[in-house]
PDB file of N, CA and C in Angstrom:
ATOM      1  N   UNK A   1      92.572 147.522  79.193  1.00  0.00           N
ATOM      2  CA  UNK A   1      91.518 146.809  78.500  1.00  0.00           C
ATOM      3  C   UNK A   1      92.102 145.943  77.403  1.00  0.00           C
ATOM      4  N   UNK A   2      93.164 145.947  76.835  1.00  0.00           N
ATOM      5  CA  UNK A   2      93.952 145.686  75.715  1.00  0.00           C
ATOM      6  C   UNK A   2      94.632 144.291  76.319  1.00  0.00           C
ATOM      7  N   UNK A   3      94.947 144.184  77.586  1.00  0.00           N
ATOM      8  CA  UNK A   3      95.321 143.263  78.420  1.00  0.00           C
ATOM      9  C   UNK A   3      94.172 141.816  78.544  1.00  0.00           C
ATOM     10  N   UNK A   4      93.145 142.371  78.818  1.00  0.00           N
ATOM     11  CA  UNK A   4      91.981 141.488  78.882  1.00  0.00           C
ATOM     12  C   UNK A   4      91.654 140.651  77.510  1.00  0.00           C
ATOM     13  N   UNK A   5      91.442 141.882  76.809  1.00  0.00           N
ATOM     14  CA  UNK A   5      91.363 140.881  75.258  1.00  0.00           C
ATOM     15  C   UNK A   5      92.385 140.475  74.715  1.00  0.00           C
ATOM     16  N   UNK A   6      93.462 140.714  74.631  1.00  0.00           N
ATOM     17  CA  UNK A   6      94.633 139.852  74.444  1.00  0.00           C
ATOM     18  C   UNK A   6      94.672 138.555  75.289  1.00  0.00           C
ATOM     19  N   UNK A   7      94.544 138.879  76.512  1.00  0.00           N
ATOM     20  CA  UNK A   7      94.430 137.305  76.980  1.00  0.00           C
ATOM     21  C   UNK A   7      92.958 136.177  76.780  1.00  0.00           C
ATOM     22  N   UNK A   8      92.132 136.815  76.941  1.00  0.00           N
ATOM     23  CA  UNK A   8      91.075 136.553  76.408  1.00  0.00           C
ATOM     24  C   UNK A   8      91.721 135.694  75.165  1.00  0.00           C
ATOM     25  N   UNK A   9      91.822 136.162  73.834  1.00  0.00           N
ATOM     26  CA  UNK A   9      91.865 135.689  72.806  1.00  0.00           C
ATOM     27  C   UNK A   9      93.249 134.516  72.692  1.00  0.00           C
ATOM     28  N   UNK A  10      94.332 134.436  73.999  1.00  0.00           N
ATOM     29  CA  UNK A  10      94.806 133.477  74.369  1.00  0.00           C
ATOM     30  C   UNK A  10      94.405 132.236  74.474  1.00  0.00           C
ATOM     31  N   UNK A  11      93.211 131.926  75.745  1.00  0.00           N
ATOM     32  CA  UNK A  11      92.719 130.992  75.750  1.00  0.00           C
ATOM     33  C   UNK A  11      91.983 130.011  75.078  1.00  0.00           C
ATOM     34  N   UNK A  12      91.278 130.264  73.965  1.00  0.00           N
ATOM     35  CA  UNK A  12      91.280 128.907  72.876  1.00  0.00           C
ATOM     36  C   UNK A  12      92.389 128.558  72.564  1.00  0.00           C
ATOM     37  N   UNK A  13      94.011 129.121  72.302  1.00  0.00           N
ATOM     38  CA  UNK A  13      94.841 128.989  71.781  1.00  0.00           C
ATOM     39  C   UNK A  13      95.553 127.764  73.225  1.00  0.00           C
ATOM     40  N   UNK A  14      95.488 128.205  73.853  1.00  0.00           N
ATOM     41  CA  UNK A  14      95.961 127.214  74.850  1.00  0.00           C
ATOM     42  C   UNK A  14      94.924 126.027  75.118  1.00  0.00           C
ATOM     43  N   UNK A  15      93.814 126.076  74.646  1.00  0.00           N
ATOM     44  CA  UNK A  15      92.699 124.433  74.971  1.00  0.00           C
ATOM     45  C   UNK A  15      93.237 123.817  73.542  1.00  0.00           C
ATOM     46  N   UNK A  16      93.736 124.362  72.511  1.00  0.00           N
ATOM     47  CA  UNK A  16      93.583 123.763  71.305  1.00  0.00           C
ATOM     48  C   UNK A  16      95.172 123.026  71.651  1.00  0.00           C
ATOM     49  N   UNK A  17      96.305 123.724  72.635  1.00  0.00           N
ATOM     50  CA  UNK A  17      97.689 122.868  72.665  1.00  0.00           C
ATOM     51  C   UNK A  17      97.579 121.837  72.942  1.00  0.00           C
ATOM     52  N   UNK A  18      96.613 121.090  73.897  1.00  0.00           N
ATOM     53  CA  UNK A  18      96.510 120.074  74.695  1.00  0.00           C
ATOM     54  C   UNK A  18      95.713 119.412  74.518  1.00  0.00           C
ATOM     55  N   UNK A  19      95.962 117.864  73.892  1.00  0.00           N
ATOM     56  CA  UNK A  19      95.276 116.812  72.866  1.00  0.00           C
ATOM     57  C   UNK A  19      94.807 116.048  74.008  1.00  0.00           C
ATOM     58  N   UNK A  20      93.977 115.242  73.414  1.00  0.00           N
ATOM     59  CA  UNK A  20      93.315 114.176  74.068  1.00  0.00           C
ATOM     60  C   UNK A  20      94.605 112.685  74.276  1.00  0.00           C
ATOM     61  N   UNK A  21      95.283 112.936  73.606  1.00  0.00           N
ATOM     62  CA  UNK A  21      96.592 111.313  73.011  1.00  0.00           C
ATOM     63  C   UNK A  21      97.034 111.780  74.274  1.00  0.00           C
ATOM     64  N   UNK A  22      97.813 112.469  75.337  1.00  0.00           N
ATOM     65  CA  UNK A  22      98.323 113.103  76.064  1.00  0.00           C
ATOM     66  C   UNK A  22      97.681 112.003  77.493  1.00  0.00           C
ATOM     67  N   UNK A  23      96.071 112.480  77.627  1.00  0.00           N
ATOM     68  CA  UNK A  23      95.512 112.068  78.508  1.00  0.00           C
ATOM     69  C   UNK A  23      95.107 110.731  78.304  1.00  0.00           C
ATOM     70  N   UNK A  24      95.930 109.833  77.250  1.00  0.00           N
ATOM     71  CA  UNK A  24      95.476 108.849  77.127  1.00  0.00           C
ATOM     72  C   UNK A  24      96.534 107.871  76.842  1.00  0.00           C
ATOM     73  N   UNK A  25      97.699 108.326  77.116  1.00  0.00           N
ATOM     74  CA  UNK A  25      98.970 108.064  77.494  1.00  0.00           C
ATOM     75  C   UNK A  25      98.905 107.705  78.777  1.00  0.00           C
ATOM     76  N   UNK A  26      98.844 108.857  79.670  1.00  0.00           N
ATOM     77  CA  UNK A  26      98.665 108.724  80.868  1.00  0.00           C
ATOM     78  C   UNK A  26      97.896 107.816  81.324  1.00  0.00           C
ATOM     79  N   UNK A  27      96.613 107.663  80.981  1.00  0.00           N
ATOM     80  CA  UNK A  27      95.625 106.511  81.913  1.00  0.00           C
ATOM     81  C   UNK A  27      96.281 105.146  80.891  1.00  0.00           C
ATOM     82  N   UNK A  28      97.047 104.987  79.842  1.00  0.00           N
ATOM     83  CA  UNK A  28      97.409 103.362  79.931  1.00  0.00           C
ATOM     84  C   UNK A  28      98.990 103.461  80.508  1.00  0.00           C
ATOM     85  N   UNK A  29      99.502 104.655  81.346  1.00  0.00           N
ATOM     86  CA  UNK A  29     100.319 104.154  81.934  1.00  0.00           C
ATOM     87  C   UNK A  29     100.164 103.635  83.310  1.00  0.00           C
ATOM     88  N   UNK A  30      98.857 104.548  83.845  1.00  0.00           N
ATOM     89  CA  UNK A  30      97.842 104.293  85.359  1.00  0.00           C
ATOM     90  C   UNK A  30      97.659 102.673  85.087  1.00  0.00           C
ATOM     91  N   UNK A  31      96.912 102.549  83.785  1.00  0.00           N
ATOM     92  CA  UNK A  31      96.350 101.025  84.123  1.00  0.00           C
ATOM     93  C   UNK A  31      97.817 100.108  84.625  1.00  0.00           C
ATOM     94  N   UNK A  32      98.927 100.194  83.305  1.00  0.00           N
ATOM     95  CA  UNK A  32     100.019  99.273  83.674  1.00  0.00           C
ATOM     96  C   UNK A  32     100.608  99.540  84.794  1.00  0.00           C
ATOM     97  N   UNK A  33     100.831 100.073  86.201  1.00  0.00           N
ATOM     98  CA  UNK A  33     100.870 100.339  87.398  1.00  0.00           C
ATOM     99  C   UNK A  33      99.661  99.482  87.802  1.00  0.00           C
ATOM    100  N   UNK A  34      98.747  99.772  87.664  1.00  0.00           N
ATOM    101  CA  UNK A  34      97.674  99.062  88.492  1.00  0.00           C
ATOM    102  C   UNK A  34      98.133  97.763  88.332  1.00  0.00           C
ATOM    103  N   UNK A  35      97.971  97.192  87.049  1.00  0.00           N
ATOM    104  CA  UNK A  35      97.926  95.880  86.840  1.00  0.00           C
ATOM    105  C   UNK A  35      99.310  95.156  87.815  1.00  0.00           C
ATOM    106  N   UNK A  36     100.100  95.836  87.495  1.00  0.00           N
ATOM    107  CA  UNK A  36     101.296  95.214  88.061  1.00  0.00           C
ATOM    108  C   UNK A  36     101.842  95.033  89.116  1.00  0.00           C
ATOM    109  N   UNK A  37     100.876  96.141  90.217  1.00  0.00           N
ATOM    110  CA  UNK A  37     100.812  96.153  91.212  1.00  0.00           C
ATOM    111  C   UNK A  37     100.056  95.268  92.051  1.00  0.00           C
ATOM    112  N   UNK A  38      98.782  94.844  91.546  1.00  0.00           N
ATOM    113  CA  UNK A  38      97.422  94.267  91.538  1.00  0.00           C
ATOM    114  C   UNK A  38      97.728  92.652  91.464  1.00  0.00           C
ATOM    115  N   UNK A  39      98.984  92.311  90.663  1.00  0.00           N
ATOM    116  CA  UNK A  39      99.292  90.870  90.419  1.00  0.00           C
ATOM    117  C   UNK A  39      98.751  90.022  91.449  1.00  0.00           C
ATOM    118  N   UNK A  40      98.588  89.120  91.749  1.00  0.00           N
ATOM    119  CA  UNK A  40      98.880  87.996  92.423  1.00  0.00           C
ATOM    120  C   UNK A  40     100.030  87.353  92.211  1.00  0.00           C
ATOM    121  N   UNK A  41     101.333  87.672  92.609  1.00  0.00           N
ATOM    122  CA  UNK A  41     102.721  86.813  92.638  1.00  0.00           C
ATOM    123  C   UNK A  41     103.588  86.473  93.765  1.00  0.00           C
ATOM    124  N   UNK A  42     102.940  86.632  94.898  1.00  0.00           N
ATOM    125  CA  UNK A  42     103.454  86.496  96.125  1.00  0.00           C
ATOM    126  C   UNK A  42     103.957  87.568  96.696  1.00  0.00           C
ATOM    127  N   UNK A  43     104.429  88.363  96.159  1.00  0.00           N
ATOM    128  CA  UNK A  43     105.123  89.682  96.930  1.00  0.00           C
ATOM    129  C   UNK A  43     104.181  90.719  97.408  1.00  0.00           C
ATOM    130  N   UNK A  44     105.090  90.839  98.670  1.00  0.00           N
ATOM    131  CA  UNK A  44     104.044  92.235  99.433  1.00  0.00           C
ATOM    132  C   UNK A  44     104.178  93.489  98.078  1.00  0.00           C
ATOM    133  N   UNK A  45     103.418  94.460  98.881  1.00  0.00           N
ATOM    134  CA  UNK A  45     103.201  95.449  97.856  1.00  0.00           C
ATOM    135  C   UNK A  45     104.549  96.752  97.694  1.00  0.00           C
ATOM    136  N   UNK A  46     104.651  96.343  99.427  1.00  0.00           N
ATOM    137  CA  UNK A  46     106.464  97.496  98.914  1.00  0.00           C
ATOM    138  C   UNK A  46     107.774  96.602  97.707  1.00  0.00           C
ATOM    139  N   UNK A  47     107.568  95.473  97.961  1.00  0.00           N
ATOM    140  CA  UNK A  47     108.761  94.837  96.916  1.00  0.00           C
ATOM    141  C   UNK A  47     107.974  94.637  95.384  1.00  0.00           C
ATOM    142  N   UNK A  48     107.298  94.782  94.660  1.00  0.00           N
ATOM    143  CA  UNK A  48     106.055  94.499  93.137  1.00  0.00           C
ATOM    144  C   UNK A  48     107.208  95.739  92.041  1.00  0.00           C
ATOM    145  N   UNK A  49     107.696  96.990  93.012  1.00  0.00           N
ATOM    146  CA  UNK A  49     108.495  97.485  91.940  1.00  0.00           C
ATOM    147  C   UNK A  49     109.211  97.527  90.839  1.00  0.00           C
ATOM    148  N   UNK A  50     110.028  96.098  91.751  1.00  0.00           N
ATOM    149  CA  UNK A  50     111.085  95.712  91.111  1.00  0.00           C
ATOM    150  C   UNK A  50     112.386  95.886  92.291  1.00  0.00           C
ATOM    151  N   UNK A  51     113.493  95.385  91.376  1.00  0.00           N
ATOM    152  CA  UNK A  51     114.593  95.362  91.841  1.00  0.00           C
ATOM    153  C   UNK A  51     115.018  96.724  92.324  1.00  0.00           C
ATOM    154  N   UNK A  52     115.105  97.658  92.071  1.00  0.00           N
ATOM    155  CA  UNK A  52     115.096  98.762  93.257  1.00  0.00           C
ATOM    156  C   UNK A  52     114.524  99.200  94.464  1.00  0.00           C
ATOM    157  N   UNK A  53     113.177  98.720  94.526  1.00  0.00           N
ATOM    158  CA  UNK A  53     112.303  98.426  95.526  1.00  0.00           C
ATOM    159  C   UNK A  53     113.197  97.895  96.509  1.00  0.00           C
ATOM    160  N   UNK A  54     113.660  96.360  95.586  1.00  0.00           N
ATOM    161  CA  UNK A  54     114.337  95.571  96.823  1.00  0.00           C
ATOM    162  C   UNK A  54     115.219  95.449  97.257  1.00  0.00           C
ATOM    163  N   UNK A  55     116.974  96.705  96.583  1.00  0.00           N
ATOM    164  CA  UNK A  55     117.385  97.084  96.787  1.00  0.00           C
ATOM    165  C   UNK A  55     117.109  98.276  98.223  1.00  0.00           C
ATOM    166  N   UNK A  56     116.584  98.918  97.691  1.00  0.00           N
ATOM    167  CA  UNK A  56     115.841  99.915  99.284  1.00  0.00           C
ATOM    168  C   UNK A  56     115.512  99.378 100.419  1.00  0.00           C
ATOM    169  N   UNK A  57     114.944  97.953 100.419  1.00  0.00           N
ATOM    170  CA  UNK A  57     114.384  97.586 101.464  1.00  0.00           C
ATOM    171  C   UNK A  57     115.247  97.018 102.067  1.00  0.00           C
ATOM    172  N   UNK A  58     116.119  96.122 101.436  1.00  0.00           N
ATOM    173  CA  UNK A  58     117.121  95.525 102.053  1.00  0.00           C
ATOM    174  C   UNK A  58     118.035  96.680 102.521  1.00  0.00           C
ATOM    175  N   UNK A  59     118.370  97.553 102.326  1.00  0.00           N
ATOM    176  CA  UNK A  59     119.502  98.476 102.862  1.00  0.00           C
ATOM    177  C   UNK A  59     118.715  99.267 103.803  1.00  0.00           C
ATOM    178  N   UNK A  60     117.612  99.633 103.975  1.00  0.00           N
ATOM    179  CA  UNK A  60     116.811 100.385 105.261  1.00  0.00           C
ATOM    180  C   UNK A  60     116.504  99.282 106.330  1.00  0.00           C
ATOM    181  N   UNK A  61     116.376  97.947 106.046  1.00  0.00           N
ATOM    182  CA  UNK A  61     116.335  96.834 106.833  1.00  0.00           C
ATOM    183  C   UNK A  61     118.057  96.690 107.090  1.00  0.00           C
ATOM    184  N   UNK A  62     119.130  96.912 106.716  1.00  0.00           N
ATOM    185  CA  UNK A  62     120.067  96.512 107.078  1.00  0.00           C
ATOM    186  C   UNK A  62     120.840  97.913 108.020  1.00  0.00           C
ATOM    187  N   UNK A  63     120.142  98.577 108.053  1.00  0.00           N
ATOM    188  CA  UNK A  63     120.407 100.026 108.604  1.00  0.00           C
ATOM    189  C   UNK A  63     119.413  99.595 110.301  1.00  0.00           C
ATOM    190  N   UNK A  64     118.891  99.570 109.989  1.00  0.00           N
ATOM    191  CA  UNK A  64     117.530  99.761 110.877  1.00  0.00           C
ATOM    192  C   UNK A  64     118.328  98.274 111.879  1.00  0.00           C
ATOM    193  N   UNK A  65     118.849  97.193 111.443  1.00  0.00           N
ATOM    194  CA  UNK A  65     119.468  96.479 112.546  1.00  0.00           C
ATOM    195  C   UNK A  65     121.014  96.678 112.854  1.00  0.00           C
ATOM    196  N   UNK A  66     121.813  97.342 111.947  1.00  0.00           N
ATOM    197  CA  UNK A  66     122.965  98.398 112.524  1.00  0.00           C
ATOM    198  C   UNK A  66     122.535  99.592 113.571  1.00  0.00           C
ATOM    199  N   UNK A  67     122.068 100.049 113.736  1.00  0.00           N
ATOM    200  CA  UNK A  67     120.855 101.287 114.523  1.00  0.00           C
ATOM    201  C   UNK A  67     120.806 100.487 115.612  1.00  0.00           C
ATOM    202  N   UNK A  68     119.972  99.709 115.258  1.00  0.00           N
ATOM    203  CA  UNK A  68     119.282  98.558 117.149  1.00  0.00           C
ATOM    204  C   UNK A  68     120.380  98.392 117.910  1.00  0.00           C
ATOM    205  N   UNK A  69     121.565  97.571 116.709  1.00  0.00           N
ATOM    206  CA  UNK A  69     122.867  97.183 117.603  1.00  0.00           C
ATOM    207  C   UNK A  69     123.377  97.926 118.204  1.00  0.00           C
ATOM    208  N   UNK A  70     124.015  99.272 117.579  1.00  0.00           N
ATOM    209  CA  UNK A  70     124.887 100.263 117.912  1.00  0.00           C
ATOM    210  C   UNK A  70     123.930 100.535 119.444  1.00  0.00           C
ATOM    211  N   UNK A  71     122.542 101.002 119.221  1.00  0.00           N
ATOM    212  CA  UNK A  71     121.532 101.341 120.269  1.00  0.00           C
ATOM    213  C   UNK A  71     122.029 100.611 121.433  1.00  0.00           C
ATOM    214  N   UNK A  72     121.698  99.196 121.202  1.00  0.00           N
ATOM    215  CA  UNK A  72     121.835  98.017 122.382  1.00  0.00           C
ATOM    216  C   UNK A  72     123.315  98.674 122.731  1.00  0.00           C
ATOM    217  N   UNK A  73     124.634  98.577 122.455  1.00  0.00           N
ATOM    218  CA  UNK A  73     125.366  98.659 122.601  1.00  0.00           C
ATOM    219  C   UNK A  73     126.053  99.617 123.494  1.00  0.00           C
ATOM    220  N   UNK A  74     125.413 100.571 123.464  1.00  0.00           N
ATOM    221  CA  UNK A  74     125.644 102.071 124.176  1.00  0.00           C
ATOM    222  C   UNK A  74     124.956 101.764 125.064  1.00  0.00           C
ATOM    223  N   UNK A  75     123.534 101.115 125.255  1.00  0.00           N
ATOM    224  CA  UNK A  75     122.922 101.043 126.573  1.00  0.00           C
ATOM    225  C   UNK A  75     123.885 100.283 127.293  1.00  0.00           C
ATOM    226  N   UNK A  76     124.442  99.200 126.835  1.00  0.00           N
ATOM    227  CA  UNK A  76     124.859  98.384 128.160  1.00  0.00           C
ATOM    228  C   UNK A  76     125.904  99.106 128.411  1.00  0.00           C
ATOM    229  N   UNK A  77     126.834  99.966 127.218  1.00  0.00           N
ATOM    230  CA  UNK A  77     128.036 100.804 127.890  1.00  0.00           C
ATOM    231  C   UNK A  77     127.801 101.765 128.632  1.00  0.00           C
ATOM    232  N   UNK A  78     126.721 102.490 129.198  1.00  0.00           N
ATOM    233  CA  UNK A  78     126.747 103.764 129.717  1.00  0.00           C
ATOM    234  C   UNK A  78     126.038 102.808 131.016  1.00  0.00           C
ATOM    235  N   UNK A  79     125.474 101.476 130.882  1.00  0.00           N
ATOM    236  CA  UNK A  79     125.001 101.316 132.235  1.00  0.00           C
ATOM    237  C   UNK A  79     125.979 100.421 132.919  1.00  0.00           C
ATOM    238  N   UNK A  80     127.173 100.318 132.559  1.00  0.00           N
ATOM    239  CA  UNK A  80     128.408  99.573 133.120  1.00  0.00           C
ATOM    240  C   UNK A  80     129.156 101.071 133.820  1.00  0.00           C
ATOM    241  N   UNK A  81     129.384 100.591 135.390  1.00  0.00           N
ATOM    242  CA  UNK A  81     130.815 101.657 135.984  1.00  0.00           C
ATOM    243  C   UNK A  81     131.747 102.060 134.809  1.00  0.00           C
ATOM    244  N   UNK A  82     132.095 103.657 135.004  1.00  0.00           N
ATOM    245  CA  UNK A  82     133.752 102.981 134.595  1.00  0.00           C
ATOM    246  C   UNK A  82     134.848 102.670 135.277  1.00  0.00           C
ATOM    247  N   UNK A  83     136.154 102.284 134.955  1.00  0.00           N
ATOM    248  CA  UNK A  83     136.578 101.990 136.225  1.00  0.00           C
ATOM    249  C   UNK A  83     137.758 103.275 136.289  1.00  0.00           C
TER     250      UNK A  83
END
């Protein structure tokens, strides 16, 4: 029983840690994401990141046609005789 009211008498102590500035941090960091995402500047929405974005894309795009080649490549070798 000593368990119950001890924790019991916890919980205001834990609503009083956690401020409102906290949750209001957060939604003007939501808005600046939105906004920046939201732009109108020509870019699709996977590159708006930034330069790491377009770092990533270019190297999964430069993978992804190393892949095809190597792919193509083995097909025509395994469908050639050997001699």
């Amino acid at each position: 029983m000593n368990r119950v009211l001890m924790l019991r008498s916890l919980v205001p102590q834990a609503r009083l840690n956690f401020s409102t500035s906290v949750r209001s941090q957060l939604e003007s960091k939501i808005k600046e994401g939105q906004s920046k995402f939201q732009s109108d500047n020509g870019l699709p929405i996977h590159l708006k990141g930034g330069g790491f974005d377009t770092f990533t894309y270019a190297t999964i795009m430069g993978l992804t046609v190393v892949g095809t080649a190597l792919t193509c490549y083995s097909l025509f070798d395994y469908s050639m005789p050997k001699k």
